[in-house]
Protein backbone atom coordinates (compact mmCIF):
# COMPACT_ATOMS: atom_id res chain seq x y z
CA UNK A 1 0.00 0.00 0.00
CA UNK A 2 0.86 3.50 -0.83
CA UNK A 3 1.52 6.30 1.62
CA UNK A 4 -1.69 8.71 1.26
CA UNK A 5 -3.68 11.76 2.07
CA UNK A 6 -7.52 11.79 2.35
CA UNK A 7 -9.89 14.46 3.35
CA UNK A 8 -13.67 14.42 2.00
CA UNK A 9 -14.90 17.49 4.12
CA UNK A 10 -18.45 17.83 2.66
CA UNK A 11 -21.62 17.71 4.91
CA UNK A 12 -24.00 15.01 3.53
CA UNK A 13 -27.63 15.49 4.68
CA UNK A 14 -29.15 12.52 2.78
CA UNK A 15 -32.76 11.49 2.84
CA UNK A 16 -36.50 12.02 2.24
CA UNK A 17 -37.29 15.75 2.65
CA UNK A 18 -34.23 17.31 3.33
CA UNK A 19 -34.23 20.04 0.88
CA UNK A 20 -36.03 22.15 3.62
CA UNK A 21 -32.31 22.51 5.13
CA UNK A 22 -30.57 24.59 2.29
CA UNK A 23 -31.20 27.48 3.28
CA UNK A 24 -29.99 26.60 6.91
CA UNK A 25 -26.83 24.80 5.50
CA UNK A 26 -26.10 28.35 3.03
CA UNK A 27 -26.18 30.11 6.36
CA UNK A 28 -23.76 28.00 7.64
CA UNK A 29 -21.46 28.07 5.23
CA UNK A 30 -20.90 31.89 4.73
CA UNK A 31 -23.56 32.61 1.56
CA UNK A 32 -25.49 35.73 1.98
CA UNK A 33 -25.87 36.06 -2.11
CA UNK A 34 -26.31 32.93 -3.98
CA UNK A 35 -26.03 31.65 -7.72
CA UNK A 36 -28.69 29.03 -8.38
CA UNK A 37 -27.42 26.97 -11.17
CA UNK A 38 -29.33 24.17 -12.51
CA UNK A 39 -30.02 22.26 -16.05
CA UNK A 40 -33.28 22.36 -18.30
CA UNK A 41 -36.65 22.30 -17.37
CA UNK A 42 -36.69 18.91 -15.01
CA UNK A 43 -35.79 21.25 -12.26
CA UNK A 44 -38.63 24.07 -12.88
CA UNK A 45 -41.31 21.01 -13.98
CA UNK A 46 -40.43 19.33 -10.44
CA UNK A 47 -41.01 22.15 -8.65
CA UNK A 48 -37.73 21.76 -6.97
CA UNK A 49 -37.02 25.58 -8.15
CA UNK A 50 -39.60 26.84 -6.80
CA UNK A 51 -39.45 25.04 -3.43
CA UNK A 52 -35.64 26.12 -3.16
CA UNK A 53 -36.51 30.05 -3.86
CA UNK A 54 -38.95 29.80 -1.54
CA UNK A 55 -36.47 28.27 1.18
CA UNK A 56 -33.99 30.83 0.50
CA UNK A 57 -37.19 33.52 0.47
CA UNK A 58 -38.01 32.76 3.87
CA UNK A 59 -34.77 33.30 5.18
CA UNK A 60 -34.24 36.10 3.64
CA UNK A 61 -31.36 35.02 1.10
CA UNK A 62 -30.37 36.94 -1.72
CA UNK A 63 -29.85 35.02 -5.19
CA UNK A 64 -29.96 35.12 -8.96
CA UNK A 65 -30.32 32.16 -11.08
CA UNK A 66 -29.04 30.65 -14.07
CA UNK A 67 -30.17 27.71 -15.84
CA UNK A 68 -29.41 25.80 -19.08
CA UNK A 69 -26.55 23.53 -17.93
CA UNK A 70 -26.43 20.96 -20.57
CA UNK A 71 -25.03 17.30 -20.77
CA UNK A 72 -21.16 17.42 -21.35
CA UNK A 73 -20.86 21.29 -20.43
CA UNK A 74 -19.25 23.45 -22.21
CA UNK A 75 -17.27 26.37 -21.44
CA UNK A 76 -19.79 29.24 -22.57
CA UNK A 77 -22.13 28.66 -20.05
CA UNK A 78 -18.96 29.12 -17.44
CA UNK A 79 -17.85 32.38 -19.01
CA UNK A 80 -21.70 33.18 -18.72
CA UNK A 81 -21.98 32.34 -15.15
CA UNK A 82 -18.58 34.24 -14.17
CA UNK A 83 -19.42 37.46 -15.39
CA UNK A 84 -23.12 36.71 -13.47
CA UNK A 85 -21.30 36.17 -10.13
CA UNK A 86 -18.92 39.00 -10.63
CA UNK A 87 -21.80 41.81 -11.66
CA UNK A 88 -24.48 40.09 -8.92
CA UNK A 89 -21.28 40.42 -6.51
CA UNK A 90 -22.20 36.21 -6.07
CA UNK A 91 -20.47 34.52 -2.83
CA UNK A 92 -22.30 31.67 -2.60
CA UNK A 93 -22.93 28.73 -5.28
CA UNK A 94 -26.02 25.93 -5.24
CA UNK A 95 -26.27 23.58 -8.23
CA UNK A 96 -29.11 21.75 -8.61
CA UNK A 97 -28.62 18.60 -10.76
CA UNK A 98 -26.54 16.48 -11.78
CA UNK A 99 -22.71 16.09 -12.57
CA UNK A 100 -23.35 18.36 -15.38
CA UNK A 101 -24.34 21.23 -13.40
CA UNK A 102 -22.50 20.29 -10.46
CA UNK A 103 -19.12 20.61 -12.44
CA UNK A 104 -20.36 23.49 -14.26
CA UNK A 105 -20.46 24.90 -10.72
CA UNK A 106 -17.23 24.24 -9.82
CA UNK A 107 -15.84 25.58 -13.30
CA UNK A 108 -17.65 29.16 -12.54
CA UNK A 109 -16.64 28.81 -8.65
CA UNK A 110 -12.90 28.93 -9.81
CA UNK A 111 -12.98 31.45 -12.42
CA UNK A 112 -14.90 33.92 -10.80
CA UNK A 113 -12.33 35.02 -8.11
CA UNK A 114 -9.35 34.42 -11.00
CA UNK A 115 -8.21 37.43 -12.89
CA UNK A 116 -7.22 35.21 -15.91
CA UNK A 117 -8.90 32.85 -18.39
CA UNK A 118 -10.53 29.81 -16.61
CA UNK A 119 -9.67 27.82 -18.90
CA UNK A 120 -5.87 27.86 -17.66
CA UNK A 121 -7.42 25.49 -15.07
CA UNK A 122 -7.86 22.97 -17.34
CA UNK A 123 -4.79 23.67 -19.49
CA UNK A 124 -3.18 22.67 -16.03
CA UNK A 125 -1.25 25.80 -16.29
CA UNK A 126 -2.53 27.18 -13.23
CA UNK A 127 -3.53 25.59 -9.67
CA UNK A 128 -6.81 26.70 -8.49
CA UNK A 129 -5.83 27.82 -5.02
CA UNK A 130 -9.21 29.66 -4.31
CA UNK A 131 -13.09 29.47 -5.14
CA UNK A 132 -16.50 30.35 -4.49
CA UNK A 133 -17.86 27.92 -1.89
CA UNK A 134 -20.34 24.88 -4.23
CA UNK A 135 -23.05 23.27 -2.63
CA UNK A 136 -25.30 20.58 -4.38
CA UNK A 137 -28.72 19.40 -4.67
CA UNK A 138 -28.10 16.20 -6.36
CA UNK A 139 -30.92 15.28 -9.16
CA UNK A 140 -29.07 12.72 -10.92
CA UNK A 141 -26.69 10.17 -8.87
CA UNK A 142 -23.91 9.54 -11.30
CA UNK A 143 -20.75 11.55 -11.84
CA UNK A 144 -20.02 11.30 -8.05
CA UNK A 145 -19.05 15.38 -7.92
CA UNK A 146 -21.16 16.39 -5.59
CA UNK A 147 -18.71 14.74 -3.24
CA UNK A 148 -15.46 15.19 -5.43
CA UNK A 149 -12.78 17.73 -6.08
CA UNK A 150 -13.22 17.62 -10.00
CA UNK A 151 -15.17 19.04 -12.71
CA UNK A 152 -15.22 18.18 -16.20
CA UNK A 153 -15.90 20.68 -19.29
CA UNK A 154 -15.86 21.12 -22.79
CA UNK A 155 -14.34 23.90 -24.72
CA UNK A 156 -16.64 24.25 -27.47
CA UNK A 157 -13.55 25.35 -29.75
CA UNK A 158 -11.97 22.55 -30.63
CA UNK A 159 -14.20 20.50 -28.48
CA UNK A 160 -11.81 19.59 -26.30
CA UNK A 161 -13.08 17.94 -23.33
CA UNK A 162 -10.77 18.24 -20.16
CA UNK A 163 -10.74 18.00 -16.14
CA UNK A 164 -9.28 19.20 -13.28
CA UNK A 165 -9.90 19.35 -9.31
CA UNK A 166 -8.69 21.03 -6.64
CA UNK A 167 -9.30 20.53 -2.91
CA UNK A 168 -11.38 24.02 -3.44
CA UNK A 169 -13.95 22.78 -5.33
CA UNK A 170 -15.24 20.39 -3.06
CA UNK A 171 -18.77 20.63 -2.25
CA UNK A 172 -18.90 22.02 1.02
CA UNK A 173 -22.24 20.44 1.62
CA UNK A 174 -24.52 18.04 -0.56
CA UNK A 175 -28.24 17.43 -0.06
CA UNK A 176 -29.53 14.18 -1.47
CA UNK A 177 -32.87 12.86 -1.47
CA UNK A 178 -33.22 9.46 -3.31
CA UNK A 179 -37.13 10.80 -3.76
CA UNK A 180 -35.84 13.69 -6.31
CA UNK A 181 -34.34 10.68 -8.22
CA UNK A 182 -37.74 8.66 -9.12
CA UNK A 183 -38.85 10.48 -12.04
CA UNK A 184 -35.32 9.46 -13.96
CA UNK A 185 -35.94 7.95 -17.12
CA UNK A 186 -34.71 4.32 -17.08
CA UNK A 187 -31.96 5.05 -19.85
CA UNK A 188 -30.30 7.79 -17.68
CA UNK A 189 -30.73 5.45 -14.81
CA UNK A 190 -28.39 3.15 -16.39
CA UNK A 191 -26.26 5.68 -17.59
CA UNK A 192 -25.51 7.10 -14.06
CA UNK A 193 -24.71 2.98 -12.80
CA UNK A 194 -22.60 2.69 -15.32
CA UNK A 195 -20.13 5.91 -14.27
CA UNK A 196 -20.16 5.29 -10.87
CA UNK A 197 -19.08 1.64 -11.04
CA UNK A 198 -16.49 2.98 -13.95
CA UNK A 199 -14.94 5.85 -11.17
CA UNK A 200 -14.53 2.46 -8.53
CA UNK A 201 -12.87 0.89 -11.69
CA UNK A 202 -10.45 3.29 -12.67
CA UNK A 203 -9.18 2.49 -8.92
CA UNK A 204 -9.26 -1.02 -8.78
CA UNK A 205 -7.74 -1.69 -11.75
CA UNK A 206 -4.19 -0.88 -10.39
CA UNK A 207 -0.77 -2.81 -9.83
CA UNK A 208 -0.13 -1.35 -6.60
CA UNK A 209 0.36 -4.54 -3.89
CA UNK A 210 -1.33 -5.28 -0.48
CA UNK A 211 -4.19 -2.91 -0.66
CA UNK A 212 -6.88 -5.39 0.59
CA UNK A 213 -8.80 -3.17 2.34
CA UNK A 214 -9.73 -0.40 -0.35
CA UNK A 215 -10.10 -3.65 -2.70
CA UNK A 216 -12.47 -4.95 -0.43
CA UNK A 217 -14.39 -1.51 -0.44
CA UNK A 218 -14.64 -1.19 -4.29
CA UNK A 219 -15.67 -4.89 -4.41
CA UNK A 220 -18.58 -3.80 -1.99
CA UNK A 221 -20.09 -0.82 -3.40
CA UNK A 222 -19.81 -2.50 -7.49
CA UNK A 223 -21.81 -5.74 -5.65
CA UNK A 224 -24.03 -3.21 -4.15
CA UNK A 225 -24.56 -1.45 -7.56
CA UNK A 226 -24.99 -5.15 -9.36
CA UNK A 227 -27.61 -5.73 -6.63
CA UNK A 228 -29.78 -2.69 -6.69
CA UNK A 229 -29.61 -1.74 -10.46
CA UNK A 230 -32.65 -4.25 -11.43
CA UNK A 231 -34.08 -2.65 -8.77
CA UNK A 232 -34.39 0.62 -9.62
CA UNK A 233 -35.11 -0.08 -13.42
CA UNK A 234 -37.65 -2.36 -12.40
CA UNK A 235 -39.09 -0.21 -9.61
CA UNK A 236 -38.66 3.57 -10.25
CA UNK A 237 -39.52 4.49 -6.97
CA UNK A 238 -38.31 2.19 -4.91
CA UNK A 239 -36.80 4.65 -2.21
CA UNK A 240 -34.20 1.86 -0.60
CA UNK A 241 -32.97 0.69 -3.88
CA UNK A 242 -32.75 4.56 -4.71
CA UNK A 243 -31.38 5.52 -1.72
CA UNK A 244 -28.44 3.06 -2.18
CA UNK A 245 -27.64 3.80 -5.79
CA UNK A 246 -27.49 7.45 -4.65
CA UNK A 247 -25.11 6.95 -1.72
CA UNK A 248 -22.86 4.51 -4.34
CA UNK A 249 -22.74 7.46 -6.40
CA UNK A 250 -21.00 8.87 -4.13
CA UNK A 251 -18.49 6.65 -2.84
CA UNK A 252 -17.59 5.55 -5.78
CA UNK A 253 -16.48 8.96 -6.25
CA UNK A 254 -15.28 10.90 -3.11
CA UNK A 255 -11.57 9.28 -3.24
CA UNK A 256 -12.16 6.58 -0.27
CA UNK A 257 -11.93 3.88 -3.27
CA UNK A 258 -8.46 5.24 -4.57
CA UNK A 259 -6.39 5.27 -1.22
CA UNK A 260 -2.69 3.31 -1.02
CA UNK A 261 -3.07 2.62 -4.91
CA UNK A 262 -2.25 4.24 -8.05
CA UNK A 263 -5.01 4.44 -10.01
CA UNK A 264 -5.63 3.97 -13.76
CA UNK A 265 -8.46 6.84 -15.58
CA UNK A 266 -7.06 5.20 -19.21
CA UNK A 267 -10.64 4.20 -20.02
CA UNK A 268 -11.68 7.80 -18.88
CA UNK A 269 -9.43 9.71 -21.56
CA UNK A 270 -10.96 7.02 -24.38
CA UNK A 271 -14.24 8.27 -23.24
CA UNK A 272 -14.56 11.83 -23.22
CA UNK A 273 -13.44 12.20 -27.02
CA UNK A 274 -16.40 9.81 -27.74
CA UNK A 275 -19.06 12.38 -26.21
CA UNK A 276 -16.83 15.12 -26.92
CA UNK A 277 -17.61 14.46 -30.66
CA UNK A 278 -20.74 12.73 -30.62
CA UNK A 279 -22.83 14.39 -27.58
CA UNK A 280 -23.57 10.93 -26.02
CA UNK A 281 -24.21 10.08 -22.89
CA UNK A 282 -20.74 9.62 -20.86
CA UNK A 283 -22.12 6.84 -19.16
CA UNK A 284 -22.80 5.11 -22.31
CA UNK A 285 -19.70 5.64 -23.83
CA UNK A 286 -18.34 4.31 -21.08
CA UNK A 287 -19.94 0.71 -21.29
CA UNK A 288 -18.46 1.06 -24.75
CA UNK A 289 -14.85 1.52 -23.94
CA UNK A 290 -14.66 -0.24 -20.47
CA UNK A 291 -14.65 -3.46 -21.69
CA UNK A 292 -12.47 -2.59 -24.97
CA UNK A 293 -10.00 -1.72 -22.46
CA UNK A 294 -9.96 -4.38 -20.33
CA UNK A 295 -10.25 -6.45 -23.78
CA UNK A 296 -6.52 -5.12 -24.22
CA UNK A 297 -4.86 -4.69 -21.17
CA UNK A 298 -5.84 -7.75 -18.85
CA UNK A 299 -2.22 -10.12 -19.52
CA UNK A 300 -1.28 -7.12 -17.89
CA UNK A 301 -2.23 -7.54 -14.65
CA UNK A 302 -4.47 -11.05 -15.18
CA UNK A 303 -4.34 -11.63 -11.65
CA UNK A 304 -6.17 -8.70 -10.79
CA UNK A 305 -8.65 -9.71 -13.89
CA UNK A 306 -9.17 -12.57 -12.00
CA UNK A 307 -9.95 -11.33 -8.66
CA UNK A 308 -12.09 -9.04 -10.36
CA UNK A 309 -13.80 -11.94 -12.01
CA UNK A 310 -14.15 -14.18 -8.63
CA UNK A 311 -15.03 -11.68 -6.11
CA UNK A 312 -17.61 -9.36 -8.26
CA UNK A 313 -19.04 -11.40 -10.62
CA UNK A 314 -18.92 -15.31 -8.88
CA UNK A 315 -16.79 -16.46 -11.32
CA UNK A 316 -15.37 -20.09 -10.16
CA UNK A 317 -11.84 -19.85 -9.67
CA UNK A 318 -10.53 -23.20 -11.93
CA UNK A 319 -8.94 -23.45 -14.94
CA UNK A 320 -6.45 -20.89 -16.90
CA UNK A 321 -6.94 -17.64 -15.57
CA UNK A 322 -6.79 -16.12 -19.03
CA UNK A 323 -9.94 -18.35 -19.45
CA UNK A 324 -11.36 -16.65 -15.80
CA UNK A 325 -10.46 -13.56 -16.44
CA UNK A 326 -12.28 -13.29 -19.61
CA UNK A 327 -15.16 -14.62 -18.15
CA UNK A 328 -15.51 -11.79 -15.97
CA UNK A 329 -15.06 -9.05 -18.65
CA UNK A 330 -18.34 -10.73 -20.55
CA UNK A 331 -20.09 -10.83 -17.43
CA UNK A 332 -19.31 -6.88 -16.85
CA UNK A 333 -20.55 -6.52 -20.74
CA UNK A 334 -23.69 -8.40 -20.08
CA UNK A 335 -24.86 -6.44 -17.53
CA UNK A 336 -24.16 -3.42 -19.27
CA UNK A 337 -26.28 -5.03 -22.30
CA UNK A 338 -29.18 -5.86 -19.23
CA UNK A 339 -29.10 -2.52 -18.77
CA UNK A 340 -30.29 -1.65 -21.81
CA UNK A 341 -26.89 -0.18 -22.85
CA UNK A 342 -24.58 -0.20 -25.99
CA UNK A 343 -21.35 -1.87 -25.61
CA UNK A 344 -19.41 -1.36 -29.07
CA UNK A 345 -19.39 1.47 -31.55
CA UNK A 346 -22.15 0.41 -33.63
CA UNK A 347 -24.41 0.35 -30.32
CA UNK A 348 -23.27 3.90 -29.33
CA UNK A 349 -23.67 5.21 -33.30
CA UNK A 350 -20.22 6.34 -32.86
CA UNK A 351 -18.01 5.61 -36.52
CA UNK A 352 -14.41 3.77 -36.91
CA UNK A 353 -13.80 6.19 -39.51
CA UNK A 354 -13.63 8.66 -36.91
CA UNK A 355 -11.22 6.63 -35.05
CA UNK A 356 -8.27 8.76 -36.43
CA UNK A 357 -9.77 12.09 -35.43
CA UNK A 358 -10.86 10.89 -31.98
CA UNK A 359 -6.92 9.86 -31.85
CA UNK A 360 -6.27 13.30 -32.78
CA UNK A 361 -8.24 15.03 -29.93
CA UNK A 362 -7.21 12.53 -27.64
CA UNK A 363 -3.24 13.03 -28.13
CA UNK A 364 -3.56 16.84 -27.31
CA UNK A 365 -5.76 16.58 -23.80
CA UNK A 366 -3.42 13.39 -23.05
CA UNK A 367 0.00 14.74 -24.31
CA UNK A 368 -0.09 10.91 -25.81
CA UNK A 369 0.19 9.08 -22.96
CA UNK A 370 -2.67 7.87 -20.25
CA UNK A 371 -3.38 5.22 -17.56
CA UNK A 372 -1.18 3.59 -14.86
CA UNK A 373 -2.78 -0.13 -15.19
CA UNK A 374 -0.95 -0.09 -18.20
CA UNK A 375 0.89 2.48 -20.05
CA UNK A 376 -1.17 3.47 -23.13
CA UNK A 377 0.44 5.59 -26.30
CA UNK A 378 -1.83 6.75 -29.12
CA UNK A 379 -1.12 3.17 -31.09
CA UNK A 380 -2.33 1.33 -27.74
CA UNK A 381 -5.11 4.00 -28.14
CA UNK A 382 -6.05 3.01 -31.26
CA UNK A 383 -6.28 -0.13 -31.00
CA UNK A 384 -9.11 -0.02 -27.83
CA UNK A 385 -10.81 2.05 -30.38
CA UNK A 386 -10.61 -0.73 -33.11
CA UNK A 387 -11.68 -3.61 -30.70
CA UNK A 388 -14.95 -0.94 -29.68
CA UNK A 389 -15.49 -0.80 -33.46
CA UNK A 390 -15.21 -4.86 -34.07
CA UNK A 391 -12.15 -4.04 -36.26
CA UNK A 392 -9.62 -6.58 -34.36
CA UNK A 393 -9.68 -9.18 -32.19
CA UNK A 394 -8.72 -9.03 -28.20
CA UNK A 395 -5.39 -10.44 -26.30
């Protein structure tokens, strides 16, 4: 195991009804002016708007609002909300939503207080030492930021989609009510199940020794997830099964899964210049190039393969690991297919003619190099890309 650091200082107030505490948590957090951020018209439809305005209303909060966070944000919308903050003289930031709006959040949080370009953020050119305090009202359990230190966004030039985190943009408090999460659609659903068990993953997947016990807790919450995901597709509003898909979300995602190891993000990288180009889903991109990558990198590490194979998906341990391992990797591509969800290029309507531009894209965010697991260059690269397409075979 690796030495480490981890701090995950955001308040969680979790259940049924506990929106009526925002205003009460603002207070206690420092926000006397507030920038309500949230997506499309889910949030106005639900009432959830309204009920927050009110909250803040009776308490005598100031805020403005801004809406029209889309999926895979994009950098306009930041520049938007930055001169907002700055003219409305903003202190205080509440998303409600998703990891979309969340991270579009965290973008404006950062840039506001900066002099310069926000976008140097993600250039990694400059630390983000300061921001706005984020809190969340979490819509759509998923991306996991509402208890993270990173944000994801697209620069529409270029469309270059990139991340970064600082300690800073941690949510300094997160409301979550599984009952805002019933009216998901089912394909969304399964979107959001497939990111969070892709962020325990990108942790497990690792060649760092003798880390049993953070092994043992991403083993727990992707058997948890395997559990509850018929659940909630069958069942809609099924608070419990809810309830722990939401709080998986979250683990999954707050660093407690990554401690003592390195960790891996190859599959990550792969991803974003699939919605980057296409506009799709990152979850379902996600079931695409998950099991491409494992498709290519598992005589890497096949011991872990098989581990992962045993202990998550009850694979018996006999025979020629190559043989087990491989086994498992179906098994993760069957339940993504359960699901509902695409799991090669054809599936996603993504192109392998556009395998050489998505190269191109992914070489400049990369610098043409990505993942620990195994080191990947843009030929390694490629070739995930060609197994998602069906163009070659696997190890």
């Amino acid at each position: 195991m690796n030495n480490f650091r981890f701090c995950s200082p955001t308040e969680f107030v979790f259940g049924r009804n506990t929106v009526k505490n925002t205003a009460q948590l603002i207070k206690k957090y420092g926000g006397t002016k507030v920038l309500i951020l949230y997506g499309g018209r889910s949030a106005v439809k639900s009432g959830l708007l309204a009920e927050v305005e009110g909250n803040l209303q009776n308490e005598f909060i100031e805020y403005v609002k801004l809406g029209g966070v889309q999926p895979n944000p994009v950098d306009t919308l930041v520049y938007e909300g930055i001169e907002l903050c700055r003219k409305e003289q903003v202190n205080f930031i509440l998303a409600i939503g998703g990891g979309s709006v969340i991270d579009t959040a965290k973008a404006i949080a950062a840039g506001t207080p900066y002099a310069g370009d926000f976008w140097n953020f993600f250039e990694r050119t400059v630390a983000i030492n300061r921001a706005l305090p984020v809190a969340t009202i979490l819509t759509i359990p998923a991306a996991g930021s509402e208890g993270s230190e990173n944000t994801v966004i697209t620069k529409t030039k270029g469309g270059l989609k990139r991340g970064t985190g600082s300690p800073a943009l941690r949510p300094v408090f997160s409301i979550m009510d599984p009952v805002l999460t019933f009216t998901l659609p089912a394909n969304q659903t399964a979107y959001g199940i497939t990111d969070m068990m892709a962020h325990v993953m990108e942790r497990y997947f690792t060649q760092t020794k003798e880390v049993e016990v953070t092994d043992r807790l991403c083993e727990a919450i992707l058997l948890a997830v395997i559990q509850e995901a018929p659940r909630v597709l069958q069942e809609p509003d099924n608070y419990e099964a809810r309830a722990n898909i939401m709080w998986a979300s979250t683990m999954a995602h707050n660093g407690i899964c990554g401690v003592g190891r390195e960790e891996d993000w190859a599959t990550h990288g792969l991803e974003h210049e699939l919605s980057a180009l296409y506009g799709i889903a990152h979850g379902a991109g996600l079931a695409v190039m998950f099991p491409a990558w494992m498709q290519y990198v598992y005589t890497s590490g096949i011991d872990r393969f098989v581990q992962f194979a045993v202990r998550v998906w009850g694979i018996e341990n006999v025979g020629d690991k190559k043989e087990i391992a491989g086994k498992g990797i179906q098994a993760l591509k069957n339940f993504f297919i359960s699901m509902g969800l695409p799991v090669d290029f054809a599936a996603l309507g993504a192109k392998a003619a556009d395998i050489d531009r998505l190269i191109e894209t992914l070489k400049i965010n990369s610098g043409g190099s990505l993942g620990n697991f195994c080191k990947l260059d843009m030929n390694d690269a490629r070739a995930i890309y060609e197994i998602a397409a069906g163009l070659r075979g696997c190890n």
